[in-house]
C-alpha atoms as a PDB file:
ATOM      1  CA  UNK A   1     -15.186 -11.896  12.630  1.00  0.00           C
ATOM      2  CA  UNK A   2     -14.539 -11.939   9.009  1.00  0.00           C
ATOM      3  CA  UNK A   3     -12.051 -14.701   7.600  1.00  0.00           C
ATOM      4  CA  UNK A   4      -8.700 -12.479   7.152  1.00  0.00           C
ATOM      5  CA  UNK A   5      -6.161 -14.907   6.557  1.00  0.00           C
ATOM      6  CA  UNK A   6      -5.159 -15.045   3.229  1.00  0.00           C
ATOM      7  CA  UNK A   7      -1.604 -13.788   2.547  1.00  0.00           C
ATOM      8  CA  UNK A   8       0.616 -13.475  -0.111  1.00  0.00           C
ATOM      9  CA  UNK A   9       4.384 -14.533  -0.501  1.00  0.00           C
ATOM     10  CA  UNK A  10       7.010 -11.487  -0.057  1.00  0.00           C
ATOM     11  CA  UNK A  11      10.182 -13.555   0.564  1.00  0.00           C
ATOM     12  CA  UNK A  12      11.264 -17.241   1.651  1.00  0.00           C
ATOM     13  CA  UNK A  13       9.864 -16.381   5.155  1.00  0.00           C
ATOM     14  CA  UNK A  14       7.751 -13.236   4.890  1.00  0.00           C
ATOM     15  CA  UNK A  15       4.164 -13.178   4.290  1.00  0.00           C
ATOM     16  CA  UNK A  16       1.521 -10.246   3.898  1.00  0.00           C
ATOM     17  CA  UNK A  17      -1.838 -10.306   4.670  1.00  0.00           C
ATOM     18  CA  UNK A  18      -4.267  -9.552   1.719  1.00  0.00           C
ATOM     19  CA  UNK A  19      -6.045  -6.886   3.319  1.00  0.00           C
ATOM     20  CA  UNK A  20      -4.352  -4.196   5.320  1.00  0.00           C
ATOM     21  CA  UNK A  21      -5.879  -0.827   7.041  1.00  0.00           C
ATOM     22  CA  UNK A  22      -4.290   2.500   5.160  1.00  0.00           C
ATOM     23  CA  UNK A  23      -3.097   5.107   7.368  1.00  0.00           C
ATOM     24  CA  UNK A  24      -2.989   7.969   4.332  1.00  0.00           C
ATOM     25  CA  UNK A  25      -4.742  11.233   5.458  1.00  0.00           C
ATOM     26  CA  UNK A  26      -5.723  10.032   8.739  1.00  0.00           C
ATOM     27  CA  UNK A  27      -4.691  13.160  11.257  1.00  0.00           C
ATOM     28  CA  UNK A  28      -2.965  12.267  14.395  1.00  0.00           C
ATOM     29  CA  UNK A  29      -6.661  13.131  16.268  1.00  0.00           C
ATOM     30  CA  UNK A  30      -8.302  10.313  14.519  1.00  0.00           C
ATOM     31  CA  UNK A  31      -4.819   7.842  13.793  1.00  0.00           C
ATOM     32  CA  UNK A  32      -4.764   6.305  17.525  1.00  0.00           C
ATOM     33  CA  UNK A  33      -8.794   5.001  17.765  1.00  0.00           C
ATOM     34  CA  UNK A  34      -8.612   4.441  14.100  1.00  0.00           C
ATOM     35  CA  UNK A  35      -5.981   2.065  14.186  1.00  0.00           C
ATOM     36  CA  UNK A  36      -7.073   0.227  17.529  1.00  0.00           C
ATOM     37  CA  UNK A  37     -10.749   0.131  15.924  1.00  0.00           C
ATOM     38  CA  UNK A  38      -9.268  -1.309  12.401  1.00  0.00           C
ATOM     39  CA  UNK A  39      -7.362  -4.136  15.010  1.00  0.00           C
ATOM     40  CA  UNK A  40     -10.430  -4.889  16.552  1.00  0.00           C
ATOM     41  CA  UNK A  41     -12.004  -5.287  13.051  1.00  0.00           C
ATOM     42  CA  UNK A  42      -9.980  -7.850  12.506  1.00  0.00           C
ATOM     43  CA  UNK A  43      -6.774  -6.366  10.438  1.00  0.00           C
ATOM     44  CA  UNK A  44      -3.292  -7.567  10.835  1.00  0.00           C
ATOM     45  CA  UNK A  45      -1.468  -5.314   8.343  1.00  0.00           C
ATOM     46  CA  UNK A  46      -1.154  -1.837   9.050  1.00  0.00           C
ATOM     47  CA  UNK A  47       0.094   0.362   5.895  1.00  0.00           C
ATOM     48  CA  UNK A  48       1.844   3.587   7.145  1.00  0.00           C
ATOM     49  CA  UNK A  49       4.867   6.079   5.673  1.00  0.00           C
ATOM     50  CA  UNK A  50       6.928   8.924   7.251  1.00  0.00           C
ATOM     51  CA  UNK A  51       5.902  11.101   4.863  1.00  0.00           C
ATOM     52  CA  UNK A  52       2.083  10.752   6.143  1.00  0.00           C
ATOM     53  CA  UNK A  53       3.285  12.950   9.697  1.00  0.00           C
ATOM     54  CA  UNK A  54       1.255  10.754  12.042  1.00  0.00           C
ATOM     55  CA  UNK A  55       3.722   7.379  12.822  1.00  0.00           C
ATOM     56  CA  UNK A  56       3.638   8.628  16.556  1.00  0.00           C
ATOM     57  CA  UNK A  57       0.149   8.142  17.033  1.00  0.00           C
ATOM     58  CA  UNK A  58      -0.535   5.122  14.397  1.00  0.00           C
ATOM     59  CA  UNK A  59       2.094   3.520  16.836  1.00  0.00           C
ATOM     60  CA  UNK A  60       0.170   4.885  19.853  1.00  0.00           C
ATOM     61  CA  UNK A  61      -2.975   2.845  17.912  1.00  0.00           C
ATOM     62  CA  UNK A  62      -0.544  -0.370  17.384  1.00  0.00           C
ATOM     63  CA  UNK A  63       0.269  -0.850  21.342  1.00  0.00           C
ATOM     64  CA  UNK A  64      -3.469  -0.222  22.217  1.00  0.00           C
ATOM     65  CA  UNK A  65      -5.060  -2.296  19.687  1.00  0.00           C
ATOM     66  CA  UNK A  66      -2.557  -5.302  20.299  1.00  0.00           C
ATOM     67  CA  UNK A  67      -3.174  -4.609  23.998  1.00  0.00           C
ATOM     68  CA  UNK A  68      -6.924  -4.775  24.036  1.00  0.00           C
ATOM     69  CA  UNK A  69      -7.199  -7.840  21.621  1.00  0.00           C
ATOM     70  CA  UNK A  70      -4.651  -9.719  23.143  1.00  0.00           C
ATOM     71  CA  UNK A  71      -2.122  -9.641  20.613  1.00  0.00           C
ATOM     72  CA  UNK A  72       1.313  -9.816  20.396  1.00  0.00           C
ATOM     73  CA  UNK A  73       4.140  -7.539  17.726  1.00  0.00           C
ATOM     74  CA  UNK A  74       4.502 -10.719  15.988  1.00  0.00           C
ATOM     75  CA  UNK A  75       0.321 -10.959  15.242  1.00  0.00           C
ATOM     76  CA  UNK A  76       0.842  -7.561  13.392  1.00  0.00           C
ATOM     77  CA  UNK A  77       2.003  -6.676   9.897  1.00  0.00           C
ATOM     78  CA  UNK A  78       3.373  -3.080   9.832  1.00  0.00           C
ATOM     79  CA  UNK A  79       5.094  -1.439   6.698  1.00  0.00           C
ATOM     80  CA  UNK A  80       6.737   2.310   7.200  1.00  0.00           C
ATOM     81  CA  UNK A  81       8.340   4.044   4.061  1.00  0.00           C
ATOM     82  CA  UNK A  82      11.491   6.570   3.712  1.00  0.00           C
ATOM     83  CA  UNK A  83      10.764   9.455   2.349  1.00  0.00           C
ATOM     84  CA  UNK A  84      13.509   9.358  -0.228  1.00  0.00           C
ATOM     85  CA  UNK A  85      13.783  13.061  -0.685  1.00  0.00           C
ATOM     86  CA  UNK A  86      12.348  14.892  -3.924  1.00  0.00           C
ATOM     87  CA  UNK A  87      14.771  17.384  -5.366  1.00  0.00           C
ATOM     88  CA  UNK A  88      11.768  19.287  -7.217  1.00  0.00           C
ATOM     89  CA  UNK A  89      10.615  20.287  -3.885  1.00  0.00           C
ATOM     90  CA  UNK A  90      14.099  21.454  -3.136  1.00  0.00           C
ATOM     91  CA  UNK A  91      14.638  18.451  -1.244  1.00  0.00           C
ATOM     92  CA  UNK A  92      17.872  16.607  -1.678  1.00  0.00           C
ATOM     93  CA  UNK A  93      17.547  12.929  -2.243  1.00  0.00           C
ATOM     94  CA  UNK A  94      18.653  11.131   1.255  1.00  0.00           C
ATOM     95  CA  UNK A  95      22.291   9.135   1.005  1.00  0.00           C
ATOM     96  CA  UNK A  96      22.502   5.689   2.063  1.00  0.00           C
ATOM     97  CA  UNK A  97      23.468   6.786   5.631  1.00  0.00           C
ATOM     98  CA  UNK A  98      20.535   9.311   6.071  1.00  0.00           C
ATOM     99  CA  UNK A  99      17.997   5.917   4.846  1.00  0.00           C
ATOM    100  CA  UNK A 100      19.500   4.003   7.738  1.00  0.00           C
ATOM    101  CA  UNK A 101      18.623   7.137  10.224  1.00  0.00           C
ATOM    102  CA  UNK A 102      15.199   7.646   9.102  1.00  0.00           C
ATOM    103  CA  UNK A 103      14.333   3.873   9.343  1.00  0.00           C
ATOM    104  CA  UNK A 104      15.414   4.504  12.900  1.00  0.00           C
ATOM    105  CA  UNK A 105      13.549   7.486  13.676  1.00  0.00           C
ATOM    106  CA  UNK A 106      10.392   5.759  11.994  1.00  0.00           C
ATOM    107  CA  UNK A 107      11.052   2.432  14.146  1.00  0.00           C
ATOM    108  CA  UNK A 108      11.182   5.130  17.265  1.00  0.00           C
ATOM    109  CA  UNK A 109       8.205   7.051  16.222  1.00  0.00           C
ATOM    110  CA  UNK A 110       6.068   3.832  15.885  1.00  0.00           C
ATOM    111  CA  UNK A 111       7.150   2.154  18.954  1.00  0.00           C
ATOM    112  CA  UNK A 112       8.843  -1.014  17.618  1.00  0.00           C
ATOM    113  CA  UNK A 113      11.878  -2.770  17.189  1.00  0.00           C
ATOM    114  CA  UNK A 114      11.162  -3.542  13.148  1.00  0.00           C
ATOM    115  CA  UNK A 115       8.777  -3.395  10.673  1.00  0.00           C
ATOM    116  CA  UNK A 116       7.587  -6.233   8.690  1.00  0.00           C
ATOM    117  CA  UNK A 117       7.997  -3.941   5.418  1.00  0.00           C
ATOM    118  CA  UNK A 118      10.347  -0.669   4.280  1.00  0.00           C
ATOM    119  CA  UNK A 119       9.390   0.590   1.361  1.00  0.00           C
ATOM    120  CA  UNK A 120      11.373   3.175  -0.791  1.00  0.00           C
ATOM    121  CA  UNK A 121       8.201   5.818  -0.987  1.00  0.00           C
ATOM    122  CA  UNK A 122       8.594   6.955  -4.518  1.00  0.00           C
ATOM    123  CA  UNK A 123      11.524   6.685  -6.999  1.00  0.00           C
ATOM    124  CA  UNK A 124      12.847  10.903  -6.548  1.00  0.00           C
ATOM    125  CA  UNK A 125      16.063   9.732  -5.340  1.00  0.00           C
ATOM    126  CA  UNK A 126      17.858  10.046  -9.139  1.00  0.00           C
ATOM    127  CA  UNK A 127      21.396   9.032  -8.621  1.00  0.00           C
ATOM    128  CA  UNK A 128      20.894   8.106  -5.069  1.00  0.00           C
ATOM    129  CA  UNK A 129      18.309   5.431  -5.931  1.00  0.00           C
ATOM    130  CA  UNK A 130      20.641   2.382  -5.915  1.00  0.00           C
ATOM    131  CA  UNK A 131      22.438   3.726  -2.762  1.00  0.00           C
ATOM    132  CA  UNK A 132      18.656   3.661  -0.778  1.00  0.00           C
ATOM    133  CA  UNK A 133      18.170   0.675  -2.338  1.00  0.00           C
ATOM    134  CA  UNK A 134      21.384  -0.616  -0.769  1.00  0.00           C
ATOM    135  CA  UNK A 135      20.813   0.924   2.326  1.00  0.00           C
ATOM    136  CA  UNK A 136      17.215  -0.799   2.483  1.00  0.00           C
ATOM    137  CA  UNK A 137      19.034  -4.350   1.686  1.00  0.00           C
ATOM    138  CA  UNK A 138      21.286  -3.135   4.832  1.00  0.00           C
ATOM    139  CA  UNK A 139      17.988  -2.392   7.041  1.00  0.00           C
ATOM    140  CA  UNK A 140      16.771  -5.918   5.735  1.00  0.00           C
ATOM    141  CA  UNK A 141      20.327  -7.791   7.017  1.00  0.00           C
ATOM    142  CA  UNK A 142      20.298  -6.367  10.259  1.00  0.00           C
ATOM    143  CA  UNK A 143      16.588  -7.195  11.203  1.00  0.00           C
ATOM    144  CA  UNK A 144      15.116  -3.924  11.157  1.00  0.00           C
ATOM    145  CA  UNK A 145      13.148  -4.639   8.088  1.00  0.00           C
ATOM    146  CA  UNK A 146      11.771  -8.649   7.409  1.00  0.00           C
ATOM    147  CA  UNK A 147      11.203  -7.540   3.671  1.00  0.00           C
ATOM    148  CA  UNK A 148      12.207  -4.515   1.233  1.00  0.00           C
ATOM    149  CA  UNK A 149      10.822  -2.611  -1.291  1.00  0.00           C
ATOM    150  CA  UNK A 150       9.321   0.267  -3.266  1.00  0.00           C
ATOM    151  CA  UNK A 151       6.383   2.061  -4.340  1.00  0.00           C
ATOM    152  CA  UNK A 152       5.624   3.750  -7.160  1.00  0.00           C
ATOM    153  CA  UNK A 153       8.563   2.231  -9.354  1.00  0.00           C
ATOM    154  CA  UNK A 154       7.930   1.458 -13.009  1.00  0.00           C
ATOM    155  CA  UNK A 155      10.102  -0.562 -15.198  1.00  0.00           C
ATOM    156  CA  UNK A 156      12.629   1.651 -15.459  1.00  0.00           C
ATOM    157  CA  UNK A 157      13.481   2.084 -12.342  1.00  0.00           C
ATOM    158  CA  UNK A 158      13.418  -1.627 -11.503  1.00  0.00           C
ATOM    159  CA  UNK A 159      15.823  -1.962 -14.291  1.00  0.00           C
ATOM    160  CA  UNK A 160      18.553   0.078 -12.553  1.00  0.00           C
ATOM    161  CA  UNK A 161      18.491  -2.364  -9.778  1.00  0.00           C
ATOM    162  CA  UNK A 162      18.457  -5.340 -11.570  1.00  0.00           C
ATOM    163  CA  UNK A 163      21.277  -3.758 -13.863  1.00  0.00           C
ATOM    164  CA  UNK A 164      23.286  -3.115 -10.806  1.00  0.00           C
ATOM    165  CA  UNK A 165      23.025  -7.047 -10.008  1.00  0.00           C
ATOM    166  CA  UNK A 166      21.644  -6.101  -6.775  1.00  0.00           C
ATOM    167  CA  UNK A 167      18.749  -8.448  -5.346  1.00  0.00           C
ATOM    168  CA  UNK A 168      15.459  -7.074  -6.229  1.00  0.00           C
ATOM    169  CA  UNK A 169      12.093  -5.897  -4.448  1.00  0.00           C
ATOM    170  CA  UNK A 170      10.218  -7.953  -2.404  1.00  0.00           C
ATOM    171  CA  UNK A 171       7.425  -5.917  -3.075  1.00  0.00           C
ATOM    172  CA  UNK A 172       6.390  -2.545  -5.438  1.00  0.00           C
ATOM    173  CA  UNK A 173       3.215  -0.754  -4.054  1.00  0.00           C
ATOM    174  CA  UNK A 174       1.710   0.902  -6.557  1.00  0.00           C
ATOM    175  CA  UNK A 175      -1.579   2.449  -7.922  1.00  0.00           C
ATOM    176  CA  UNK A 176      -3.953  -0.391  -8.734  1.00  0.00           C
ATOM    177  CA  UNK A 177      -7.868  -0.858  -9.461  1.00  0.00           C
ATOM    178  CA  UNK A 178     -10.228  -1.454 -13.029  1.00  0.00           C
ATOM    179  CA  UNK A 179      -9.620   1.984 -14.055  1.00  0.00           C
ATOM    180  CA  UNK A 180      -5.157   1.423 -13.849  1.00  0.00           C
ATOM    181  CA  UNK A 181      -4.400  -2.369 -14.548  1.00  0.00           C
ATOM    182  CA  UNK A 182      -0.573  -1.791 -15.439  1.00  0.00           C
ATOM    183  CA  UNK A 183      -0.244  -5.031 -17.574  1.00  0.00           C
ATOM    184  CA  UNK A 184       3.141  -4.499 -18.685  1.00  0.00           C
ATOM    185  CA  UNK A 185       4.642  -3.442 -15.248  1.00  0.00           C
ATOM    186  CA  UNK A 186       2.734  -6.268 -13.428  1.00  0.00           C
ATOM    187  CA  UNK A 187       4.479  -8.966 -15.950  1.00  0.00           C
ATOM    188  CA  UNK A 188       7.916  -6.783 -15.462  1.00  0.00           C
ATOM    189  CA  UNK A 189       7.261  -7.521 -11.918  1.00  0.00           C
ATOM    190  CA  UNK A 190       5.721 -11.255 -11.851  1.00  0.00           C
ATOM    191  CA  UNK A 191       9.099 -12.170 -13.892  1.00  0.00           C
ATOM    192  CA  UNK A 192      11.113 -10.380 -11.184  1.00  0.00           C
ATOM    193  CA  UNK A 193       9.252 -12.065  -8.035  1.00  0.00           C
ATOM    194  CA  UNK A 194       8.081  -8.761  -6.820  1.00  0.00           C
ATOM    195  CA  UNK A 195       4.955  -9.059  -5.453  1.00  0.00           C
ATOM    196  CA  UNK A 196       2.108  -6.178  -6.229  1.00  0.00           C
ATOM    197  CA  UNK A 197       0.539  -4.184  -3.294  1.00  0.00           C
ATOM    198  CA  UNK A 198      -2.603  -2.046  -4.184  1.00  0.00           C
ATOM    199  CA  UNK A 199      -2.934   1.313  -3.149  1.00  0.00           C
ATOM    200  CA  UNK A 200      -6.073   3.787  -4.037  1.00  0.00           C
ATOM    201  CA  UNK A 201      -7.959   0.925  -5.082  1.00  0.00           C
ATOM    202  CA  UNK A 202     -11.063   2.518  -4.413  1.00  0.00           C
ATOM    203  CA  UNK A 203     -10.494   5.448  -7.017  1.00  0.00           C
ATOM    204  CA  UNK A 204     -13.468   4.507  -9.410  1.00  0.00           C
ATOM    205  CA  UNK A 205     -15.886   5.116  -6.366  1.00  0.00           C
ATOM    206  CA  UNK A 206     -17.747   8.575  -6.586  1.00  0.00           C
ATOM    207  CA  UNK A 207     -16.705   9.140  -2.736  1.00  0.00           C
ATOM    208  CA  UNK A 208     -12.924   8.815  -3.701  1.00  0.00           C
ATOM    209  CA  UNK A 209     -10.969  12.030  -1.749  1.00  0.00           C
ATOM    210  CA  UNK A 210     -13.674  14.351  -2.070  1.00  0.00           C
ATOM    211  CA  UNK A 211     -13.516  15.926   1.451  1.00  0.00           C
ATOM    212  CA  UNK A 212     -11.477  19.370   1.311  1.00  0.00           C
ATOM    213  CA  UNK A 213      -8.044  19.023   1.239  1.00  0.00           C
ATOM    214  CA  UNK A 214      -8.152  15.794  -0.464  1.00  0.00           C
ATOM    215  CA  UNK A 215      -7.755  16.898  -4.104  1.00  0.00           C
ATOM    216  CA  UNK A 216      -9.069  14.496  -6.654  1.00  0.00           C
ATOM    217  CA  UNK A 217      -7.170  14.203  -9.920  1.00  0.00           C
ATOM    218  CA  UNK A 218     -10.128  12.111 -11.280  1.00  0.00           C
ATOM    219  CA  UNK A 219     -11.323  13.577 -15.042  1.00  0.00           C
ATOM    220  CA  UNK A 220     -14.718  14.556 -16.046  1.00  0.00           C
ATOM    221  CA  UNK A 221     -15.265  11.386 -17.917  1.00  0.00           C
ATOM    222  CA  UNK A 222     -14.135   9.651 -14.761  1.00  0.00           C
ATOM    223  CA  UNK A 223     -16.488  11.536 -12.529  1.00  0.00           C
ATOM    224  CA  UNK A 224     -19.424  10.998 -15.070  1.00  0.00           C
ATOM    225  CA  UNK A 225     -19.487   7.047 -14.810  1.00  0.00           C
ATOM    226  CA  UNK A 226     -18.450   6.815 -11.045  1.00  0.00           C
ATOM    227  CA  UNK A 227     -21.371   4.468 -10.768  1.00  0.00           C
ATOM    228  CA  UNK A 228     -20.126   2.033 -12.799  1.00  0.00           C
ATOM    229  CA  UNK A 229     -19.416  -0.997 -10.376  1.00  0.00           C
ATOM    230  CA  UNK A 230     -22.785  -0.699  -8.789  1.00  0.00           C
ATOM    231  CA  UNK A 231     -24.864  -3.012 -10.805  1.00  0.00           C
ATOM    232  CA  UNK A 232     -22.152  -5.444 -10.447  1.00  0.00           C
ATOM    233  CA  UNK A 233     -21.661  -5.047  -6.685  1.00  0.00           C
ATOM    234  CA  UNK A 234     -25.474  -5.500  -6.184  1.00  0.00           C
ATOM    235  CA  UNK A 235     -25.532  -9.068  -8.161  1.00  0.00           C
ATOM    236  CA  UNK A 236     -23.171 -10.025  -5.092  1.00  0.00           C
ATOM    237  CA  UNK A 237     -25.233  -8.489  -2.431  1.00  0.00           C
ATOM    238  CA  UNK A 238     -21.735  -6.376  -1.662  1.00  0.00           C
ATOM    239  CA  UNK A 239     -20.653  -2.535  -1.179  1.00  0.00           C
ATOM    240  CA  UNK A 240     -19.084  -1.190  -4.654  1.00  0.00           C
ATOM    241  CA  UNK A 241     -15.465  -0.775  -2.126  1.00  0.00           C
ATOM    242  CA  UNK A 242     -15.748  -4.372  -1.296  1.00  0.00           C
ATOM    243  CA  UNK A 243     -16.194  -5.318  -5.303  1.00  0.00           C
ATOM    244  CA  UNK A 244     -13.494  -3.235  -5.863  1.00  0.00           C
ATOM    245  CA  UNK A 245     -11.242  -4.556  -2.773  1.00  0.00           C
ATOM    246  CA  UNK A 246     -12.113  -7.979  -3.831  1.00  0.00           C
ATOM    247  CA  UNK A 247     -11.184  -7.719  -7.919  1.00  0.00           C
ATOM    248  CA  UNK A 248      -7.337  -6.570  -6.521  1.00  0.00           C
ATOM    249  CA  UNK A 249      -7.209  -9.732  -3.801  1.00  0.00           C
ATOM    250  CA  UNK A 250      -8.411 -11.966  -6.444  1.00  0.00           C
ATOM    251  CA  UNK A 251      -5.956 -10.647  -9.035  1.00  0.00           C
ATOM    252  CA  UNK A 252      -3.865 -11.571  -6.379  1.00  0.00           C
ATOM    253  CA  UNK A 253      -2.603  -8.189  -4.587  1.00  0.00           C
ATOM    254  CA  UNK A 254      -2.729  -7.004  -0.893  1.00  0.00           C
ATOM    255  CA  UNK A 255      -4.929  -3.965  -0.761  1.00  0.00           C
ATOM    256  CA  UNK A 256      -4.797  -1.393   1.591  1.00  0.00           C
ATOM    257  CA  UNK A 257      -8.618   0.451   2.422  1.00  0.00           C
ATOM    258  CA  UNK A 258      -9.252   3.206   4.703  1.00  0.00           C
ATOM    259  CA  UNK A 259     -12.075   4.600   7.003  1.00  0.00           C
ATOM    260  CA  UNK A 260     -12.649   5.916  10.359  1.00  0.00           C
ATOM    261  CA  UNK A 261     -16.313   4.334  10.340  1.00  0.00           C
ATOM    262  CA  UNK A 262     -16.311   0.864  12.631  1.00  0.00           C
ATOM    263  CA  UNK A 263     -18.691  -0.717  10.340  1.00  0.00           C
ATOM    264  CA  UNK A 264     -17.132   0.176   7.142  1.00  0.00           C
ATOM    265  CA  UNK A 265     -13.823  -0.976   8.250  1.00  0.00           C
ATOM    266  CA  UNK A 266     -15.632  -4.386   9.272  1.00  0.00           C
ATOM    267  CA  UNK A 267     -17.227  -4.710   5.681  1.00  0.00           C
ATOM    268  CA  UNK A 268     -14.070  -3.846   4.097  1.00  0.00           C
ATOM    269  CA  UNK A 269     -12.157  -6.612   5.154  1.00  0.00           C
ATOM    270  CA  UNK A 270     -15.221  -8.753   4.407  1.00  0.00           C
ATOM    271  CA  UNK A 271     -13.829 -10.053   1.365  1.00  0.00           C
ATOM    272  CA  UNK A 272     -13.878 -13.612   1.406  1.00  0.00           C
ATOM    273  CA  UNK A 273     -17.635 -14.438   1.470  1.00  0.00           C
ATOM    274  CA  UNK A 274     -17.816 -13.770  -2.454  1.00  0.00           C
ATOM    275  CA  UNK A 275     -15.734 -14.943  -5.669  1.00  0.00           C
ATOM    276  CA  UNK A 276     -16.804 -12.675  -8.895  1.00  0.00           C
ATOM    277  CA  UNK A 277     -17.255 -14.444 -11.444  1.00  0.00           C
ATOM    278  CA  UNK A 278     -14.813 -15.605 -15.075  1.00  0.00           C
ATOM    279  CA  UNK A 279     -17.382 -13.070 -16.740  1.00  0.00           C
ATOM    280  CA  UNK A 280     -17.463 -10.136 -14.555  1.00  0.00           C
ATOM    281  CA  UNK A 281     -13.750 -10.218 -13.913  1.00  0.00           C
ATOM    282  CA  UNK A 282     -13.159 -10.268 -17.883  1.00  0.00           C
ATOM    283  CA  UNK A 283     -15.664  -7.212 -18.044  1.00  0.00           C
ATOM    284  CA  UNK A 284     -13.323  -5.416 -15.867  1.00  0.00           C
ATOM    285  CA  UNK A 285     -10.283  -6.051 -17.694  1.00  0.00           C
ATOM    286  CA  UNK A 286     -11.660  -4.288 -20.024  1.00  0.00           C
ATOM    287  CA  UNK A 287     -11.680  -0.688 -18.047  1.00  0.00           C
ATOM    288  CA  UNK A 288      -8.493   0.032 -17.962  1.00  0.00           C
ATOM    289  CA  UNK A 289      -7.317   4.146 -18.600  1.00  0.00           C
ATOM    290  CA  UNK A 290      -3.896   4.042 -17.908  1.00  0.00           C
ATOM    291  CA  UNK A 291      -1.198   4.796 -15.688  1.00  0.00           C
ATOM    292  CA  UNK A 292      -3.918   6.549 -12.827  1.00  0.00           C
ATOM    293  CA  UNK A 293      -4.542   9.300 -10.964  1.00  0.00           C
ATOM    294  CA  UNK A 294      -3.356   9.013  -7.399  1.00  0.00           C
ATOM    295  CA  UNK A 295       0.329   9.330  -8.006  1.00  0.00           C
ATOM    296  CA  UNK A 296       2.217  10.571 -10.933  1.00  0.00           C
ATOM    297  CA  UNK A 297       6.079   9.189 -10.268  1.00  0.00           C
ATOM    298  CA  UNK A 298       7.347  11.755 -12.623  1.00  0.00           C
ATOM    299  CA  UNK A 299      10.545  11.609 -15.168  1.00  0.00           C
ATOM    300  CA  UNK A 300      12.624   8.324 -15.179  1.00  0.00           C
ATOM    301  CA  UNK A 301      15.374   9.663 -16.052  1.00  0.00           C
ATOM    302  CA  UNK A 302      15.470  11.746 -12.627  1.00  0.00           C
END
């Protein structure tokens, strides 16, 4: 088995492990085996939300992955994620006491008695933000949550918390690979102490959502040079997703692959048998386009 034990700092007593199994898109027919297989693999962080409609039966994949390996709850790193409402959708941002109940209902869909990370899911909740935010710090007091914080938050919206003197994120997830290096927001967040968790970091592949119903946002130009990382994966003797995986770990963020395939999910977490190199690495600072294409947080100001 693979050497999976590198973690990164959330809190004084919380750690995450650098590579976790992503639970995005996976239907509750494939979420059960998928999860057991990924625990089998070797992986000891499962990424999952509310908002992905399948915690039932990534919890059904928890008990029997723990259960055929042997494992206990605490050998297992689990985040869930409130759905913080999304009034553009016509869905009214959830009040503090509505964050408390759907931590619940997402601790009883997945089986267990807390989760090693809640996550605010996106920043929609406009002037209920710092009232989740408290409600998470609640969630994180009583047990139910070992560490707090949010995904797809820019520097704005971290600035509201730290402006209402409330302690901030242990952790932002956000859109991360070569082609969206957020510079500024990772300093913003590096002089905050929240830690960075990668999410879509296999965007610049030419695979990347391409099945139907997985709508890629990716341009043209994007499309065109989707081969990009394959000379360099091949001077490694490595899949292009592990080159990928491995430029967020060594830039020092927990990334969060995906696949149903046994032997994909094997090679994925295979991470730690290769270092790229001072010269490669500066090559792929150099590829940065922007903000990204998985997510788009929308206006601030909301």
């Amino acid at each position: 088995m693979p050497e999976t034990s590198k973690t990164f700092a959330l809190n004084t007593d919380t750690t995450i492990p650098a590579v976790g199994f992503g639970t995005y898109l996976i239907s509750n027919e494939d979420a059960e085996t998928a999860i057991s297989s990924a625990i089998a693999a070797g992986y000891r962080h499962i990424d999952t939300a509310s908002g992905y409609r399948n915690e039932e039966t990534v919890g059904a994949g928890i008990r029997t992955g723990l259960q055929a390996e042997g494992l206990f709850r605490a050998d297992l790193f689990v985040t869930a994620k409130l759905w913080p409402g999304n009034p553009a959708w016509g869905d009214a941002p959830k009040t503090g006491a509505q964050t408390i109940a759907e931590c619940d209902a997402s601790l009883a869909r997945l089986g267990l008695e807390y989760v090693d990370l809640y996550l605010i899911h996106a920043p929609y909740g406009g002037d209920m933000r710092l009232e989740q935010w408290r409600a998470l710090l609640e969630l994180q007091a009583s047990g139910k949550a070992r560490a707090v914080g949010v995904s797809n938050f820019n520097q704005t919206h971290l600035g509201e918390i730290a402006a209402a003197g409330l302690p901030m994120p242990d952790a932002n997830q956000i859109e991360l690979h070569p082609w969206s290096q957020k510079p500024d927001l990772l300093a913003h967040m590096v002089s905050h102490g929240i830690a960075p968790i990668a999410y879509s970091s296999l965007v610049p592949l030419s695979t990347w959502r391409t099945e139907p119903g997985q709508d890629s946002a990716k341009t043209d130009e994007m499309k065109a040079d989707g081969e990009a990382f394959k000379a360099m994966a091949a001077k490694y003797g490595v899949s292009e997703a592990q080159l990928l995986l491995r430029w967020g770990v060594q830039n020092g963020y927990a990334v969060l692959p995906k696949s149903l395939n046994p032997d994909r999910m094997r090679q994925n977490i295979d991470l730690f048998s290769f270092v790229i190199d001072d010269a490669d690495m500066a090559k792929m600072a150099t590829m940065d386009r922007g903000d990204g294409v998985a997510w788009a947080s929308g206006d601030p100001s909301k």
